[in-house]
N, C-alpha and C. Protein backbone atom coordinates (compact mmCIF):
# COMPACT_ATOMS: atom_id res chain seq x y z
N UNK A 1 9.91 32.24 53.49
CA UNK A 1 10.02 33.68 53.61
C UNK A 1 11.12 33.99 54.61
N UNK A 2 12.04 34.65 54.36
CA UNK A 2 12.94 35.59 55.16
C UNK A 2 12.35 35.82 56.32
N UNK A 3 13.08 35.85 57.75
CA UNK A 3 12.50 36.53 58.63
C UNK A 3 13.45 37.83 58.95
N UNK A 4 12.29 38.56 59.47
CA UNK A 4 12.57 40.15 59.21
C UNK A 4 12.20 40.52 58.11
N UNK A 5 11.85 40.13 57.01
CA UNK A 5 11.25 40.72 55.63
C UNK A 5 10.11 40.38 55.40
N UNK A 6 9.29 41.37 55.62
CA UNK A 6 7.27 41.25 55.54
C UNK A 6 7.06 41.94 54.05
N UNK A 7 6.10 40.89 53.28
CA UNK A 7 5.86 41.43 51.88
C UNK A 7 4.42 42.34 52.55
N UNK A 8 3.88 42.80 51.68
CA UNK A 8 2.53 43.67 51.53
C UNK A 8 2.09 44.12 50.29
N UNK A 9 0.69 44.50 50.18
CA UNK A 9 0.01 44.89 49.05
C UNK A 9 -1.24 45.90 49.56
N UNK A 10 -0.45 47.08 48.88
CA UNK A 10 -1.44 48.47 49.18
C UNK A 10 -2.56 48.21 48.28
N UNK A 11 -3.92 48.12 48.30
CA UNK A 11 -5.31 47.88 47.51
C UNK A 11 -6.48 48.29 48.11
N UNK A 12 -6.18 49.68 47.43
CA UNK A 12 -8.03 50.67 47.49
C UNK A 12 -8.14 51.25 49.17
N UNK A 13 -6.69 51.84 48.83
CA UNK A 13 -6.63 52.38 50.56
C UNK A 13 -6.34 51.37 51.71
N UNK A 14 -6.40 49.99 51.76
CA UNK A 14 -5.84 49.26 52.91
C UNK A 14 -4.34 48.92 52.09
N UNK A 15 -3.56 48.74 53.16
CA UNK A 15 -2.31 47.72 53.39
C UNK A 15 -2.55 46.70 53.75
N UNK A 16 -2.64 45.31 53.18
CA UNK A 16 -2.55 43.90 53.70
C UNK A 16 -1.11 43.39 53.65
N UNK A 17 -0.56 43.21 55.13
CA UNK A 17 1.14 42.93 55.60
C UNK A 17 0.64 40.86 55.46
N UNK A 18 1.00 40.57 54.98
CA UNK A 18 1.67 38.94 55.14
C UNK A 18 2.27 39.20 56.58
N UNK A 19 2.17 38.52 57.06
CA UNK A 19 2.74 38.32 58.43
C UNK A 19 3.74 36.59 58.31
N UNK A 20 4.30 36.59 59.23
CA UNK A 20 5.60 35.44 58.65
C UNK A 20 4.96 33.73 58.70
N UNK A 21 3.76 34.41 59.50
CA UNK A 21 3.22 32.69 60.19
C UNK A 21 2.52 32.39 58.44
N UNK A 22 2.09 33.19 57.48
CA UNK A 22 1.35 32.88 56.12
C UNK A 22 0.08 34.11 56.11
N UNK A 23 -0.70 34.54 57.72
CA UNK A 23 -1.82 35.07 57.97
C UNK A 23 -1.43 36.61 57.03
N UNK A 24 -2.29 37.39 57.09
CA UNK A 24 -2.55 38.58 56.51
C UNK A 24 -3.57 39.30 57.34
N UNK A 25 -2.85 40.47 57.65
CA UNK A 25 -3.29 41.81 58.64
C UNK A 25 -3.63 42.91 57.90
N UNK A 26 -4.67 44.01 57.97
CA UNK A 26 -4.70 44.91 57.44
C UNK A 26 -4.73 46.07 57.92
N UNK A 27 -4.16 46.60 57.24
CA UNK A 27 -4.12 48.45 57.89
C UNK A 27 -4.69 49.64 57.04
N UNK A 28 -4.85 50.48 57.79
CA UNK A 28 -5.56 51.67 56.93
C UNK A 28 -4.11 52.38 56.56
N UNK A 29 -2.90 52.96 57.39
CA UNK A 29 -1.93 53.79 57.07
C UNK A 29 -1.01 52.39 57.19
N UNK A 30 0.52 53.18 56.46
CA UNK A 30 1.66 52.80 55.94
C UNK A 30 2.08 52.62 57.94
N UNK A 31 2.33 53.72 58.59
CA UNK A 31 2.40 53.90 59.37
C UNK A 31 2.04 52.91 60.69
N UNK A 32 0.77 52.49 60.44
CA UNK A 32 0.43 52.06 61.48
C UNK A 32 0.99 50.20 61.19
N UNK A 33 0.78 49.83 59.81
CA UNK A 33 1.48 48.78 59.46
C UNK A 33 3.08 48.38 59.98
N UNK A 34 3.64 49.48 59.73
CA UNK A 34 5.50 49.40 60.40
C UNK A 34 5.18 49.34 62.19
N UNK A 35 4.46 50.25 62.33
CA UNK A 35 4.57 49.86 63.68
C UNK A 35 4.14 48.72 64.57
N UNK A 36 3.10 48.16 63.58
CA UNK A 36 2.48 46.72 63.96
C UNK A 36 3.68 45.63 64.27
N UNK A 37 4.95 45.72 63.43
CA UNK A 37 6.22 44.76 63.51
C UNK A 37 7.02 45.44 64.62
N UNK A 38 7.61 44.97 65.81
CA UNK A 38 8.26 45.20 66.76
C UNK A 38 9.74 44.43 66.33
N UNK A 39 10.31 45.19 64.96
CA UNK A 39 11.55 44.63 64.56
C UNK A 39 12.11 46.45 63.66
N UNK A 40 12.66 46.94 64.54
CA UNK A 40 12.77 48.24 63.57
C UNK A 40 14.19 48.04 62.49
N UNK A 41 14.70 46.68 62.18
CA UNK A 41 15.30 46.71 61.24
C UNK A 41 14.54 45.48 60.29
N UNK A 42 13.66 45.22 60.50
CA UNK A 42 12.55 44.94 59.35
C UNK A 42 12.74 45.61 57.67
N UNK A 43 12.72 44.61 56.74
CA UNK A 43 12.47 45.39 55.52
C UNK A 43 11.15 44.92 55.15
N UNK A 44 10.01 46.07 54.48
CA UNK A 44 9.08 46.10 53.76
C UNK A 44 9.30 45.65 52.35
N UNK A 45 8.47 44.69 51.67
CA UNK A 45 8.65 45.14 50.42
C UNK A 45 6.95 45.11 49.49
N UNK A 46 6.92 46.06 49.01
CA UNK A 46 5.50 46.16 48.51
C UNK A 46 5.55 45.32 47.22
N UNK A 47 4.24 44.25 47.16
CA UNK A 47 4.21 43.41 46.16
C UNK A 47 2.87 44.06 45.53
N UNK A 48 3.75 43.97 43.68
CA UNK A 48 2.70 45.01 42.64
C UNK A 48 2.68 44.06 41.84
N UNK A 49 1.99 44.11 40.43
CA UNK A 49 2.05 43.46 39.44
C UNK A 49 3.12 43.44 38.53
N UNK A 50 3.61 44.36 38.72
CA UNK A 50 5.39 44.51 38.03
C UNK A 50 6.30 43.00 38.42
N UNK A 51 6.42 43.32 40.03
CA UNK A 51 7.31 42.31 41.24
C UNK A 51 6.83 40.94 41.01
N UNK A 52 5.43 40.55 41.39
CA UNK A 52 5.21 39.63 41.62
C UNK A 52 5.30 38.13 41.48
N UNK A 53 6.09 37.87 39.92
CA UNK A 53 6.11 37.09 39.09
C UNK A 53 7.84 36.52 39.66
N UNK A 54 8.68 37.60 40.15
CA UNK A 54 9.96 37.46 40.39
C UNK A 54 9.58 36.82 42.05
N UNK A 55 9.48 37.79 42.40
CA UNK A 55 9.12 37.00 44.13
C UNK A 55 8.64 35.68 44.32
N UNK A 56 7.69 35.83 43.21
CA UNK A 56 6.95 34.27 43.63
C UNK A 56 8.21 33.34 43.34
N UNK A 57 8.73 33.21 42.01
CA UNK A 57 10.32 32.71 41.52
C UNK A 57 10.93 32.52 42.92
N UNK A 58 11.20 33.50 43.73
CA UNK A 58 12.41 33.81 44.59
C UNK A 58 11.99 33.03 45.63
N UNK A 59 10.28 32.65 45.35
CA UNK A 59 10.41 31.59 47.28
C UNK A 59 9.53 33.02 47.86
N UNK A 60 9.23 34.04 47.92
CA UNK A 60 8.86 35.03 49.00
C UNK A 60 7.71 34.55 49.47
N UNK A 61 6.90 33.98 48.76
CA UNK A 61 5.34 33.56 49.81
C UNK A 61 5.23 31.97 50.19
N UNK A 62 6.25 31.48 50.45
CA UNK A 62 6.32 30.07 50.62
C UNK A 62 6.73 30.24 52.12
């Protein structure tokens, strides 16, 4: 995984952020998730069922 680039998956009102070590954090707001990363040029990218198939391809959760 990229550092500086945190994947996530919005599901039934939480945000679960991947964090870079592999772990997974959850949040209630979008908000409180960005601010959890002390990198304000961080990119988000939300992983859906559309994405997921490419990312995995690309290496993102390795």
């Amino acid at each position: 995984m990229n550092q500086g680039k945190y994947y996530y998956e919005f599901n039934h009102g939480v945000y679960y952020l991947m964090l870079l070590d592999g772990e997974f954090q959850e949040f209630r707001s979008y908000q409180d998730m960005v601010s959890f990363v002390d990198d304000p040029a961080s990119i988000f990218v939300e992983v859906t069922l559309e994405n997921w198939h490419r990312l995995y391809e690309e290496g993102a959760f390795f």
